[in-house]
C-alpha atoms as a PDB file:
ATOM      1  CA  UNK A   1     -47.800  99.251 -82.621  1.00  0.00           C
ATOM      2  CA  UNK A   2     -47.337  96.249 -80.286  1.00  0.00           C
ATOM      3  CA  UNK A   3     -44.198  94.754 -79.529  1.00  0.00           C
ATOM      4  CA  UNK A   4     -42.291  92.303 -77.180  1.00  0.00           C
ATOM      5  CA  UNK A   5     -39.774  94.060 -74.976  1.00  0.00           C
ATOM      6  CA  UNK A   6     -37.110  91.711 -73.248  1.00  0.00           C
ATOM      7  CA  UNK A   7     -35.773  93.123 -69.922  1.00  0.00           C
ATOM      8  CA  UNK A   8     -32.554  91.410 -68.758  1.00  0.00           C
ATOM      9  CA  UNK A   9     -29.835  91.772 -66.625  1.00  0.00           C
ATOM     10  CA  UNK A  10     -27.750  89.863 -63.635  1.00  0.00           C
ATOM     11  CA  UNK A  11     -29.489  89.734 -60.428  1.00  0.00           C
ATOM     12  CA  UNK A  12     -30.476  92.753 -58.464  1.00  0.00           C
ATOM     13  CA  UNK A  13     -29.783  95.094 -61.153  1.00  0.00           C
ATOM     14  CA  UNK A  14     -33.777  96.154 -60.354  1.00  0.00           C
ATOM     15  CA  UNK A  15     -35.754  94.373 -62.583  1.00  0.00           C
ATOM     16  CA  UNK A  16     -39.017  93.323 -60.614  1.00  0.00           C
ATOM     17  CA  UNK A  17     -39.094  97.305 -59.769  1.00  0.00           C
ATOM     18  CA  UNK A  18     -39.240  98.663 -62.970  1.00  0.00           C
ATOM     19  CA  UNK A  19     -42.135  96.277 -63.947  1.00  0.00           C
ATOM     20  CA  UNK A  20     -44.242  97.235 -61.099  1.00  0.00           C
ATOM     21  CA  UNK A  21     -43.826 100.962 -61.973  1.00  0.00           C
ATOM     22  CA  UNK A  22     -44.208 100.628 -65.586  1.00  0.00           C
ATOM     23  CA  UNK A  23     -47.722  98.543 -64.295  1.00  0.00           C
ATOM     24  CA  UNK A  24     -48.126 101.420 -62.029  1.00  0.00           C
ATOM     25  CA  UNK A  25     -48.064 104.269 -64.922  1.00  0.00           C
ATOM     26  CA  UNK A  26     -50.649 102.500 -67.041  1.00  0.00           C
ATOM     27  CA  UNK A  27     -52.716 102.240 -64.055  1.00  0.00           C
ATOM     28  CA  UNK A  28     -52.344 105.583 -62.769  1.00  0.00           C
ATOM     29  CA  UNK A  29     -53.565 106.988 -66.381  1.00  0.00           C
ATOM     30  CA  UNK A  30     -56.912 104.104 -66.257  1.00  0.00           C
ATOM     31  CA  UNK A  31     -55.518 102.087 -67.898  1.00  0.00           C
ATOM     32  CA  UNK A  32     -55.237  97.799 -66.828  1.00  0.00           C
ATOM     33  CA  UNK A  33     -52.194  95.180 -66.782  1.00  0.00           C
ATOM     34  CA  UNK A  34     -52.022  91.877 -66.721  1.00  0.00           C
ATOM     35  CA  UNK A  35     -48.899  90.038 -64.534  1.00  0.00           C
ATOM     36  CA  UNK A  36     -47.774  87.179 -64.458  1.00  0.00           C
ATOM     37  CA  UNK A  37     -44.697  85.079 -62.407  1.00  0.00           C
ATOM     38  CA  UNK A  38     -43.499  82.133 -62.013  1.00  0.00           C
ATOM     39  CA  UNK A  39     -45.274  79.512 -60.163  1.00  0.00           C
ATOM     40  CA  UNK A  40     -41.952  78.500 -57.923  1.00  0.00           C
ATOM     41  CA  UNK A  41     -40.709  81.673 -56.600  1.00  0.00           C
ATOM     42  CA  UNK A  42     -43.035  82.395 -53.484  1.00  0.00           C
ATOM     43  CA  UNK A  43     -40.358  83.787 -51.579  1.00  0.00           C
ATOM     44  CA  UNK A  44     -42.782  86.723 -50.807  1.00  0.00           C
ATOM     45  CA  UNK A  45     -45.700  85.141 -51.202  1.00  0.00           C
ATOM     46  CA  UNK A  46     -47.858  82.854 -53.553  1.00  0.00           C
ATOM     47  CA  UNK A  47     -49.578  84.748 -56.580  1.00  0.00           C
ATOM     48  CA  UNK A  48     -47.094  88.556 -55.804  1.00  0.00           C
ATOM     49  CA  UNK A  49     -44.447  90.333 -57.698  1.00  0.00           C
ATOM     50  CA  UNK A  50     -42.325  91.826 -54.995  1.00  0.00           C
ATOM     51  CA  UNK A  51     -38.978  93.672 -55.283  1.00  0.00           C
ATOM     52  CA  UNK A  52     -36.719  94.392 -52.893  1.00  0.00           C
ATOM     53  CA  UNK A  53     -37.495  98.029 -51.948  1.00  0.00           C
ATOM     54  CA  UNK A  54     -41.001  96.945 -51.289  1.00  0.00           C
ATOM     55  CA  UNK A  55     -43.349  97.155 -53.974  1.00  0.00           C
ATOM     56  CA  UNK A  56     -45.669  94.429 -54.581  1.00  0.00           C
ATOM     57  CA  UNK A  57     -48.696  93.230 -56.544  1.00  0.00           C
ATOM     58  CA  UNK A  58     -50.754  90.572 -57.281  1.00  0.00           C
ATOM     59  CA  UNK A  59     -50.268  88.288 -60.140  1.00  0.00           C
ATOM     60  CA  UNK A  60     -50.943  85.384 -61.899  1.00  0.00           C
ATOM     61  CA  UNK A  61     -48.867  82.014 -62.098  1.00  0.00           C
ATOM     62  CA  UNK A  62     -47.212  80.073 -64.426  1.00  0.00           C
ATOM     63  CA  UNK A  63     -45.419  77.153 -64.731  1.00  0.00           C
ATOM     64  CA  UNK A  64     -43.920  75.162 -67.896  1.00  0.00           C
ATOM     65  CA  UNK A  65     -47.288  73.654 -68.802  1.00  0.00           C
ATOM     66  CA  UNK A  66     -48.859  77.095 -68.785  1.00  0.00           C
ATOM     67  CA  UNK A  67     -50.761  78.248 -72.223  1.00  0.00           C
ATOM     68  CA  UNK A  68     -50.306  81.990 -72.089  1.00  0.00           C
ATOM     69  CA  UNK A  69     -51.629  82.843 -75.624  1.00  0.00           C
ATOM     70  CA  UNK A  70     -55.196  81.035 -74.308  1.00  0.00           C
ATOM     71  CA  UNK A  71     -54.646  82.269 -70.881  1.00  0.00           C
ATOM     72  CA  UNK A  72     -53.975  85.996 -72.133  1.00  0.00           C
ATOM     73  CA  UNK A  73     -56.979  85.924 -73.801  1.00  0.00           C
ATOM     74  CA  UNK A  74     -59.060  85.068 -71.402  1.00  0.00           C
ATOM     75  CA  UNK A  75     -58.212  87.818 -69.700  1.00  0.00           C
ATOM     76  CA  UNK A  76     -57.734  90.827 -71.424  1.00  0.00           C
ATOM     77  CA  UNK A  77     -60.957  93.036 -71.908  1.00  0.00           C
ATOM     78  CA  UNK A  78     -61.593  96.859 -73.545  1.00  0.00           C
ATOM     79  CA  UNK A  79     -59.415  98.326 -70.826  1.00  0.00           C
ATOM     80  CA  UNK A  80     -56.091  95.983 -71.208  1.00  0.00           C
ATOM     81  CA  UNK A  81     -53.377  97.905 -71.907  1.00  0.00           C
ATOM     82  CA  UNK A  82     -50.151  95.706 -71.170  1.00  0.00           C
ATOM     83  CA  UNK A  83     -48.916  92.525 -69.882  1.00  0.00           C
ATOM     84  CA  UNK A  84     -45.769  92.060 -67.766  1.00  0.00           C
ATOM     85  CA  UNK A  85     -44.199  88.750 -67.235  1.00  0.00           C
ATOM     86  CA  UNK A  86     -41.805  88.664 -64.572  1.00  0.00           C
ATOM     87  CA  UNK A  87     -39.028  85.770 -64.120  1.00  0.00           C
ATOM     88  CA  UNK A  88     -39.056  85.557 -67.434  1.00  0.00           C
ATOM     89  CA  UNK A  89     -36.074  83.110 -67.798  1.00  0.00           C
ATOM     90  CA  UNK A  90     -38.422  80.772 -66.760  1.00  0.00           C
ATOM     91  CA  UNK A  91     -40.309  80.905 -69.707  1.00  0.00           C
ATOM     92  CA  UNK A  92     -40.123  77.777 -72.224  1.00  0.00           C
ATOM     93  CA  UNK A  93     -39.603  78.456 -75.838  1.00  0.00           C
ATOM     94  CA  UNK A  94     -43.327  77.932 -76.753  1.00  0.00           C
ATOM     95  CA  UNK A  95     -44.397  80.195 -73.798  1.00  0.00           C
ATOM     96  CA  UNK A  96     -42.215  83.226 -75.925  1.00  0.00           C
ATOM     97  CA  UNK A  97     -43.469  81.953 -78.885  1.00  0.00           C
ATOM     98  CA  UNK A  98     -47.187  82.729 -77.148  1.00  0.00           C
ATOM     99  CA  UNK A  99     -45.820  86.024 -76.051  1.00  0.00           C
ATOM    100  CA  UNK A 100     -45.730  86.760 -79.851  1.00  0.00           C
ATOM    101  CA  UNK A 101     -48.783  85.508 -80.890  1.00  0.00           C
ATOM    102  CA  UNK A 102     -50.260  87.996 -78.324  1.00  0.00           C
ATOM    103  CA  UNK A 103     -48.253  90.888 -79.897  1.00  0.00           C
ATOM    104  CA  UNK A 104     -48.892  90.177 -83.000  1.00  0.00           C
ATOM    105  CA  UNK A 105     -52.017  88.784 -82.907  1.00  0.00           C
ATOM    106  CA  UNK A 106     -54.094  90.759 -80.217  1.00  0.00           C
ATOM    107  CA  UNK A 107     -51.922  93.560 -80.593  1.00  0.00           C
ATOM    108  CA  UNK A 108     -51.226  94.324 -76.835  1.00  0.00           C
ATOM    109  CA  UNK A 109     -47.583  94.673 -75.928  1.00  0.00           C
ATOM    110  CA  UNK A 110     -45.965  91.921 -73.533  1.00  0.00           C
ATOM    111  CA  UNK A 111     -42.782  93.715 -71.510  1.00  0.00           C
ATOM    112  CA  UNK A 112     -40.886  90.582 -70.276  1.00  0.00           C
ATOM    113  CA  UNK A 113     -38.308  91.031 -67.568  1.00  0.00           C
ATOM    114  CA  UNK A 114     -36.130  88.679 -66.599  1.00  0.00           C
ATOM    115  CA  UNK A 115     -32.106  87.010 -66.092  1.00  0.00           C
ATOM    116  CA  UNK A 116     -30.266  86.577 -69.019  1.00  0.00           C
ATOM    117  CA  UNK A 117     -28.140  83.403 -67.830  1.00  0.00           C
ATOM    118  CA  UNK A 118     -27.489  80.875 -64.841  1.00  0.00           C
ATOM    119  CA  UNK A 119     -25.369  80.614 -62.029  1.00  0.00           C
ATOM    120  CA  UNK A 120     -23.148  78.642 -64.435  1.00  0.00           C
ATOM    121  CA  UNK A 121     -23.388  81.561 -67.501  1.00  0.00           C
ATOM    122  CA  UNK A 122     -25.649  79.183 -69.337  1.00  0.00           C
ATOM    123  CA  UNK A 123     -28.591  80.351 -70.745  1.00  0.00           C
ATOM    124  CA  UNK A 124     -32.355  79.762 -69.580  1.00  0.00           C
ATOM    125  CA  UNK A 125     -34.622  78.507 -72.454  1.00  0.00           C
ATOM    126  CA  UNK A 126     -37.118  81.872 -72.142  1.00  0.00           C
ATOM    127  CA  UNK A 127     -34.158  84.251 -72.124  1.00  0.00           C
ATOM    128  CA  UNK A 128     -32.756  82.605 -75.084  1.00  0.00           C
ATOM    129  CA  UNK A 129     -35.609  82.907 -76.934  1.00  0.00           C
ATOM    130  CA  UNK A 130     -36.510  86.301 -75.747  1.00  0.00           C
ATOM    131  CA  UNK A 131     -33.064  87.509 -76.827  1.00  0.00           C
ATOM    132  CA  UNK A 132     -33.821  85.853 -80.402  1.00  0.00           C
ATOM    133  CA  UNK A 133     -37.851  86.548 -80.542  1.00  0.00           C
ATOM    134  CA  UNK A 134     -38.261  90.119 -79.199  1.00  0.00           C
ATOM    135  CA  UNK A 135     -38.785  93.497 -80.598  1.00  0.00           C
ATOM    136  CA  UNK A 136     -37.035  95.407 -78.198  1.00  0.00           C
ATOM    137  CA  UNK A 137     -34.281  94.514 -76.156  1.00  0.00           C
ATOM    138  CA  UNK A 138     -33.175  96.444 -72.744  1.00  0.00           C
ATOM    139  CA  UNK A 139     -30.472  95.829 -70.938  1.00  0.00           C
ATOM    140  CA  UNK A 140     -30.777  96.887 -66.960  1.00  0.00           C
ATOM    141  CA  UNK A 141     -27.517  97.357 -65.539  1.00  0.00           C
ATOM    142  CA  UNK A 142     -26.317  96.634 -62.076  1.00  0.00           C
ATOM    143  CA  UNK A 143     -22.574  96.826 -60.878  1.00  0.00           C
ATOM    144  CA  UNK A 144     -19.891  94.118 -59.900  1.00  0.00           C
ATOM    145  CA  UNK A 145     -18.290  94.640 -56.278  1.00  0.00           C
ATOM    146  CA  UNK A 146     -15.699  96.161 -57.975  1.00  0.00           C
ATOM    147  CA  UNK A 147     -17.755  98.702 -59.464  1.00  0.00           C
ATOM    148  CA  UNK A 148     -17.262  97.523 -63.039  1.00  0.00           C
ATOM    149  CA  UNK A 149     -21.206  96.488 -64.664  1.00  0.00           C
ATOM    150  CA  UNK A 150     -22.093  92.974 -63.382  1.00  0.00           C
ATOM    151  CA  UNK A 151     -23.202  90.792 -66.178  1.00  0.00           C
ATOM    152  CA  UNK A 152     -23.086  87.028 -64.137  1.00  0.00           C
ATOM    153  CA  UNK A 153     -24.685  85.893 -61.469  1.00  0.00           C
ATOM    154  CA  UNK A 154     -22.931  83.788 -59.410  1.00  0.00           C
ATOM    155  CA  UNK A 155     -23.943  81.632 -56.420  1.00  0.00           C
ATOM    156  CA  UNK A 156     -22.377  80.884 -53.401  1.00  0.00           C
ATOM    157  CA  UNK A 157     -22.379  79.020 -50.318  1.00  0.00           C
ATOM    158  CA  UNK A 158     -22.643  79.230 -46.892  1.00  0.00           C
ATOM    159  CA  UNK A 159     -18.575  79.551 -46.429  1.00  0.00           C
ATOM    160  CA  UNK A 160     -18.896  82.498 -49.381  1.00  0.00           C
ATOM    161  CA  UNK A 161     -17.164  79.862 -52.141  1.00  0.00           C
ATOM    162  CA  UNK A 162     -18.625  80.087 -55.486  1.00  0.00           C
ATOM    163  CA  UNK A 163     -20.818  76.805 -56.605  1.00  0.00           C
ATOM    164  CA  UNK A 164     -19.887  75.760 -59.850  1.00  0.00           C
ATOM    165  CA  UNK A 165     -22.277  73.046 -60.376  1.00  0.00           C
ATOM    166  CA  UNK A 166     -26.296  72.228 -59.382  1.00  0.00           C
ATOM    167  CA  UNK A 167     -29.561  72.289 -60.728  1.00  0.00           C
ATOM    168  CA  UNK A 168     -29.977  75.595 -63.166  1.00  0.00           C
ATOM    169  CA  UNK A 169     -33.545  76.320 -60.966  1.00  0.00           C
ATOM    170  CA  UNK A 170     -32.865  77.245 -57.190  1.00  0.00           C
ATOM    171  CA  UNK A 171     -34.812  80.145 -55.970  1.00  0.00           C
ATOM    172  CA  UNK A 172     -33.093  82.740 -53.973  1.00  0.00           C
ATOM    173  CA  UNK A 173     -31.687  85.990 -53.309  1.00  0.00           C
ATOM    174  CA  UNK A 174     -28.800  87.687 -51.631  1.00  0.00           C
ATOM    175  CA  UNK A 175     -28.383  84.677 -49.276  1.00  0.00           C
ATOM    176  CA  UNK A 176     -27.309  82.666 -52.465  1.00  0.00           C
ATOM    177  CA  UNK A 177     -26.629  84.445 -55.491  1.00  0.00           C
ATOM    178  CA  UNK A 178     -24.306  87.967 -56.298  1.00  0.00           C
ATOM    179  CA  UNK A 179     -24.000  89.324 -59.623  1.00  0.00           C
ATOM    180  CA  UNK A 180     -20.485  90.231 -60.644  1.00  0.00           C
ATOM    181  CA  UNK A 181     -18.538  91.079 -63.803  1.00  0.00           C
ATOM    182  CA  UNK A 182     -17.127  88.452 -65.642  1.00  0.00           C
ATOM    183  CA  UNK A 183     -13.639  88.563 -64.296  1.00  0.00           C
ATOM    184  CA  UNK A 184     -14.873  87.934 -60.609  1.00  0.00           C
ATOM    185  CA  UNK A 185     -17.150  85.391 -61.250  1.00  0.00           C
ATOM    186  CA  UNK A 186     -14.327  83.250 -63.365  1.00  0.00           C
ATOM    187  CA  UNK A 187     -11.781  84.248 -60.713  1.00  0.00           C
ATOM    188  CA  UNK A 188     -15.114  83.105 -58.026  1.00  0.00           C
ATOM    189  CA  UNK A 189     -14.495  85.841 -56.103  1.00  0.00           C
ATOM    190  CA  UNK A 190     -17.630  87.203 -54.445  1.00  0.00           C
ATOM    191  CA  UNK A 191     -15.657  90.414 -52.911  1.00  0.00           C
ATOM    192  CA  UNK A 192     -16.211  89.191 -49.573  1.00  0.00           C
ATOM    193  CA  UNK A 193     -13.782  87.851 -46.973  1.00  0.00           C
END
């Protein structure tokens, strides 16, 4: 039986990995994937899911006027066994409400992975309706500086001082962002001098 998983976590808890070795398995036993990622984040490249060990493959876009349920279809054939969607927060509410219509409809699971909230512990439109729309929901943990389990991301800037305010989209990685616990990131302290 089909159903929509929701992957979430802080930042670099390992996310964009486990997708590409979950896409891996199903290929390894003949079986294809579709993947998809968001249009903005080319920080490794236009149309590539890339995580930070190294792994990467090719994907396809989308953006906020993306139709994935006619897009999906397109695509899938006798040998589709799974779609991925990476940055998932990025999704809009009718995007995850496409992600269901595949699941339900086609019957092909949809394994989204993405960040659960903001820089400012708000929560992104997908996530929120991932967290309230999906079948499965799997937390990937990653740790605080302390060593306690991160749960915010927080982001910085160039002096190390946590930014408090901003636009909730600004791509980027360990030059701007740190996940911590929740104490740390309310105290803004990024464990760094």
């Amino acid at each position: 039986m089909a159903k929509l998983y929701f992957y979430y976590s802080a930042m670099n808890a390992g996310k964009t990995t486990k997708l590409l070795q979950s896409s891996f398995n199903y290929k390894e036993r003949g079986m294809d994937t579709i993947l998809y990622t968001f249009r903005f984040d080319n920080r490794f490249g236009s149309a590539k899911i890339a995580s930070r060990i190294g792994l990467a493959e090719n994907a396809y876009l989308f953006d906020k006027d993306t139709k994935l349920f006619d897009d999906i279809k397109i695509k899938i054939h006798s040998k589709t066994a799974c779609v991925f969607i990476d940055e998932a927060q990025f999704l809009t509410k009718l995007q995850v409400l496409d992600l269901c219509k595949v699941v339900d409809e086609i019957g092909i699971p949809v394994l989204t992975y993405g960040l659960r909230t903001d820089f400012l512990g708000e929560p992104f439109e997908g996530s929120m309706y991932l967290l309230l729309w999906a079948d499965e929901l799997i937390e990937v943990k990653t740790i605080c500086h302390c060593g306690k389990k991160a749960i915010m991301n927080a982001k910085f800037d160039t002096s190390k001082r946590v930014i408090r305010s901003g636009e909730q989209i600004d791509i980027g990685g360990n030059e701007k962002y740190i996940a911590l616990c929740r104490k740390h990131y309310f105290a803004g302290d990024i464990g760094e001098e």
